[in-house]
C-alpha atoms as a PDB file:
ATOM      1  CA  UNK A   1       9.643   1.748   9.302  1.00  0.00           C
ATOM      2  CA  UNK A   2      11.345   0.992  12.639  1.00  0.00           C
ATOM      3  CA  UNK A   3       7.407  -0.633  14.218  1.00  0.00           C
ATOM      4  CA  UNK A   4       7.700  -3.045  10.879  1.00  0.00           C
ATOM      5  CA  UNK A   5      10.760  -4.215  11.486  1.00  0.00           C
ATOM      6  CA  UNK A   6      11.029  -4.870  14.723  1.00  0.00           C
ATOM      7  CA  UNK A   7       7.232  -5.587  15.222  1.00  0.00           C
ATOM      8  CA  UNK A   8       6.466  -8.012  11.931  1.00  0.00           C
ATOM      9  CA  UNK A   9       9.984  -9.162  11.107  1.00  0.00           C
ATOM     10  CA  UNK A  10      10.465  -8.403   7.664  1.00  0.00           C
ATOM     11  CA  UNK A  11      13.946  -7.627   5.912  1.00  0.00           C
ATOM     12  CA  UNK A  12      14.129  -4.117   4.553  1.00  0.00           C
ATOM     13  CA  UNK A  13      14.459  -5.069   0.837  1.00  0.00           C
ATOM     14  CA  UNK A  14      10.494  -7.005   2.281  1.00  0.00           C
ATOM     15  CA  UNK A  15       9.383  -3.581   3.838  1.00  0.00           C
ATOM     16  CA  UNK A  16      10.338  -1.251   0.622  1.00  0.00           C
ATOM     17  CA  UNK A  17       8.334  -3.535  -1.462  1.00  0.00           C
ATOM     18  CA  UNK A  18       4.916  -3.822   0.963  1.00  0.00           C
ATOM     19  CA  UNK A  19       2.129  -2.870  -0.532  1.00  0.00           C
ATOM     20  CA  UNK A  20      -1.229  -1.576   1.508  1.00  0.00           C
ATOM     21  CA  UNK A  21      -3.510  -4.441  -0.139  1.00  0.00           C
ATOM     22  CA  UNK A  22      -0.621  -6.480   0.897  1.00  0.00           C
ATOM     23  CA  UNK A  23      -1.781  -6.109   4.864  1.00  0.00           C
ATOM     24  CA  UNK A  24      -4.883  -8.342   5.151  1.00  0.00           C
ATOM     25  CA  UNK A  25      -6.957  -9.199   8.330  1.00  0.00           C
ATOM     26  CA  UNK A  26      -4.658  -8.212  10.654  1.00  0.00           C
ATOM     27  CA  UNK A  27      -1.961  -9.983   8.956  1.00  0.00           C
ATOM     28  CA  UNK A  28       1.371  -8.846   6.125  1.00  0.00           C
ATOM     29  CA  UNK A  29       1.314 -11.037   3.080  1.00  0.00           C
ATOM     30  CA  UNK A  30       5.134 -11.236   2.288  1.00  0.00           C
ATOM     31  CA  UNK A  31       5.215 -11.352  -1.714  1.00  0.00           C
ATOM     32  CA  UNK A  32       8.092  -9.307  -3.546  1.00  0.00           C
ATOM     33  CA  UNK A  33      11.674  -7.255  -2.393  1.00  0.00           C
ATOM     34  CA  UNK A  34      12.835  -4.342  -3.419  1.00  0.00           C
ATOM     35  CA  UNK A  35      16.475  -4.294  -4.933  1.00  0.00           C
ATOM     36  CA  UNK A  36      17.688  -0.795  -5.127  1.00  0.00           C
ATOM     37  CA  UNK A  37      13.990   0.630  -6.323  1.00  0.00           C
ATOM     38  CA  UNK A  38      13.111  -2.250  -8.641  1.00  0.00           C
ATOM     39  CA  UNK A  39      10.462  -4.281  -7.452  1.00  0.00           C
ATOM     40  CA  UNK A  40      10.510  -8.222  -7.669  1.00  0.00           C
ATOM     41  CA  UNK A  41       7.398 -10.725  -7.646  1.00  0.00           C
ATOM     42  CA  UNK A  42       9.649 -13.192  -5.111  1.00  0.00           C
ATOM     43  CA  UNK A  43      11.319 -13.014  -1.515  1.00  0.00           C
ATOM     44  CA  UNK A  44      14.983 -13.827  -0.665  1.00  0.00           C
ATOM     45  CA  UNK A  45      13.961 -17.368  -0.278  1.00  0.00           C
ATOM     46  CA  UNK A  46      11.287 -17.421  -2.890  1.00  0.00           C
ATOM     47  CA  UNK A  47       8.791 -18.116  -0.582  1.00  0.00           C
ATOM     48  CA  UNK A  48       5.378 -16.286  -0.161  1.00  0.00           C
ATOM     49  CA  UNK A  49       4.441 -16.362   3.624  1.00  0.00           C
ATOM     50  CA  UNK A  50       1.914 -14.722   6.262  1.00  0.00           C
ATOM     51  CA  UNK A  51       3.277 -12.420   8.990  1.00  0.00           C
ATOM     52  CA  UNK A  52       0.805 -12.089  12.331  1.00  0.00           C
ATOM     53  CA  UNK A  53       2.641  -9.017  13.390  1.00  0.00           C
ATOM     54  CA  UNK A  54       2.548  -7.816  17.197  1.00  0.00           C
ATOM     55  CA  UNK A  55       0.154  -5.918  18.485  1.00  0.00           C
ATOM     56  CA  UNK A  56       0.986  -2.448  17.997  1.00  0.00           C
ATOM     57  CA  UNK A  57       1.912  -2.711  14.824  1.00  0.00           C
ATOM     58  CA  UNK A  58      -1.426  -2.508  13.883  1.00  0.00           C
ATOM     59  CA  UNK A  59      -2.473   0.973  15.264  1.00  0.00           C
ATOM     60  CA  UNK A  60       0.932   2.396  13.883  1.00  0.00           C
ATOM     61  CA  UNK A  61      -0.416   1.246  10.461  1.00  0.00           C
ATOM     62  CA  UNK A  62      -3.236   2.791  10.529  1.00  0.00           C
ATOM     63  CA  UNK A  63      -1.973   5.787  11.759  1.00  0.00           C
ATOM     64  CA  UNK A  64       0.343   5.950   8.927  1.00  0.00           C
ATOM     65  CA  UNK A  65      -2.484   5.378   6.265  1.00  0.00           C
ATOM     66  CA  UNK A  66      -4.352   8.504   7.847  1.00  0.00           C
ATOM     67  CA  UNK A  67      -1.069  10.243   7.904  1.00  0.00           C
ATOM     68  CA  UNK A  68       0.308   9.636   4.733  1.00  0.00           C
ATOM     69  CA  UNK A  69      -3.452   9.332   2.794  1.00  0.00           C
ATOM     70  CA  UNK A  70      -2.218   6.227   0.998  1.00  0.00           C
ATOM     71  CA  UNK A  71      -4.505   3.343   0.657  1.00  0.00           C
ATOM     72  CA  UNK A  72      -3.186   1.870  -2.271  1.00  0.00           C
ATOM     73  CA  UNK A  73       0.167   1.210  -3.733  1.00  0.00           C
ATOM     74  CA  UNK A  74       3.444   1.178  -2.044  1.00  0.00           C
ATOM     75  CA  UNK A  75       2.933   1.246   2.522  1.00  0.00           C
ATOM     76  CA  UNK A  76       6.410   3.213   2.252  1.00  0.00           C
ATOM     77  CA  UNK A  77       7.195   5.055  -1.262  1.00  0.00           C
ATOM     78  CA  UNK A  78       8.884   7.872  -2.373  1.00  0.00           C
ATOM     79  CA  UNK A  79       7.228  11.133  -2.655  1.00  0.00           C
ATOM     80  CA  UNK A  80       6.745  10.661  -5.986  1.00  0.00           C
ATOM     81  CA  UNK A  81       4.978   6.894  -5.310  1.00  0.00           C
ATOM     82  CA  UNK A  82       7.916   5.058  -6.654  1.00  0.00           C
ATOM     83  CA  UNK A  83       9.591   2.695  -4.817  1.00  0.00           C
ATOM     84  CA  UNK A  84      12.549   3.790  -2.211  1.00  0.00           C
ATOM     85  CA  UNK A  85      15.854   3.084  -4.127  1.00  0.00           C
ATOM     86  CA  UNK A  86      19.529   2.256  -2.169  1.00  0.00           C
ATOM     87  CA  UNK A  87      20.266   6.175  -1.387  1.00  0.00           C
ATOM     88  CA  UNK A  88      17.248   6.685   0.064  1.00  0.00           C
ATOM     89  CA  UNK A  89      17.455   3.881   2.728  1.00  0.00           C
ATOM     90  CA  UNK A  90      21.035   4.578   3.028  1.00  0.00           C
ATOM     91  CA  UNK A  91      19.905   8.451   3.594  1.00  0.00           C
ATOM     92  CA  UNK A  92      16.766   7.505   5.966  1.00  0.00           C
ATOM     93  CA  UNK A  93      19.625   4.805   8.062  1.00  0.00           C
ATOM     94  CA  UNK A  94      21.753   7.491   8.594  1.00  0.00           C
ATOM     95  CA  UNK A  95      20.062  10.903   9.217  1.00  0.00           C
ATOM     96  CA  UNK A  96      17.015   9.149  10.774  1.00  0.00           C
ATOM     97  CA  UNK A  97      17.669   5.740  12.271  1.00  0.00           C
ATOM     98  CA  UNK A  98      21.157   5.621  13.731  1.00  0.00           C
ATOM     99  CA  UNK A  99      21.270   8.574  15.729  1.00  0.00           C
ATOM    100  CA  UNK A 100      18.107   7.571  17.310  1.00  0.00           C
ATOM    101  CA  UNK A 101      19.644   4.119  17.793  1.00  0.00           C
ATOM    102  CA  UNK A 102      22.759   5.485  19.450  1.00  0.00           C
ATOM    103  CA  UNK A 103      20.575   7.723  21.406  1.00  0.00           C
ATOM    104  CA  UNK A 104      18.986   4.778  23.180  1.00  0.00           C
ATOM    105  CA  UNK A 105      22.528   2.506  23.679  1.00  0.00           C
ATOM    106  CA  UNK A 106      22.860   0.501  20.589  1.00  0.00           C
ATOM    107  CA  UNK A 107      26.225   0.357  20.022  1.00  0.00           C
ATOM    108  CA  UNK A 108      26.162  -0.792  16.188  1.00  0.00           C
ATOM    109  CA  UNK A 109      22.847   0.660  15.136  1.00  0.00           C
ATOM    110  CA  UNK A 110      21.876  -1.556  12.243  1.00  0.00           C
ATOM    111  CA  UNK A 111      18.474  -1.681  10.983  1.00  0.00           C
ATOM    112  CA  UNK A 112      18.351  -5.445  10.395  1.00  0.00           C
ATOM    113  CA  UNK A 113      18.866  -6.302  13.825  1.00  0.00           C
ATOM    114  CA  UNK A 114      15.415  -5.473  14.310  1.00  0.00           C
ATOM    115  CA  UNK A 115      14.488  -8.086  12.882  1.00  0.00           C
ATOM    116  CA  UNK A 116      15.877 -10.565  15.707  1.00  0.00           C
ATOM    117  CA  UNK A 117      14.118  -8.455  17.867  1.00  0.00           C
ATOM    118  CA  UNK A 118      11.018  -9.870  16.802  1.00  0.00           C
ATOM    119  CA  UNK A 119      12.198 -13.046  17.212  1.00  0.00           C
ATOM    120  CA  UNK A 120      13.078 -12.309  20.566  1.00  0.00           C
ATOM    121  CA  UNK A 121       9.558 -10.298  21.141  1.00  0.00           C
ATOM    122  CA  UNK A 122       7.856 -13.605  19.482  1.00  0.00           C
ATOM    123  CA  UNK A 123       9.858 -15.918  22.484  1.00  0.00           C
ATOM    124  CA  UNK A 124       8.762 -13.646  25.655  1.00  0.00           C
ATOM    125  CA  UNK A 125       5.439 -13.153  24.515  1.00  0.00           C
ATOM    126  CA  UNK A 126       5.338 -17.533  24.510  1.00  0.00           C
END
């Protein structure tokens, strides 16, 4: 979850709602968001667009496909396939995400801010 952010951008309600056929040719087609576990067909802004992602976002994926033996559907679900509703972010932020943020100096460890990271990744690389 963390290479996605950081690495393609995306806004978690954008990550919860990726879907494997949605990573084409190297590249995440950004399509729907996920409010609270229900899926829309529509981004924040309403706009469809084409994420190049960095580099090693790519080999994480496919690790996680191997890992995970998901092909299809949802790139991060539930257990049961469904899509991740508000307590389960809120339960993988906390137990999973801030410690490790705090653990390497963030101060205010909010997932979210990964996403100017990207930006930021996007400007050194040129």
């Amino acid at each position: 979850m963390v290479a996605v952010l950081a690495y393609a951008g995306l806004r978690p309600q954008e990550l919860l709602a990726l879907r494997w056929d949605d990573v084409v040719d190297g590249a995440l087609r950004i399509r729907r968001k996920n409010v609270h576990g229900q899926l829309f067909p529509y981004t924040k802004t309403r706009q469809n667009r084409r994420v190049k992602p960095l580099a090693p976002l790519g080999a994480d994926l496919a690790e996680w496909a191997l890992a995970s033996g998901r092909r299809t559907g949802l790139v991060i679900p539930r257990a049961d396939g469904t899509p991740c509703t508000r307590w389960d972010w809120s339960n993988w932020r906390n137990r999973v995400y801030k410690p490790h943020a705090r653990a390497v100096g963030l101060p205010t460890p909010v997932p979210y801010d990964l996403r100017g990271s990207f930006v930021s990744l996007l400007a050194w690389e040129g």
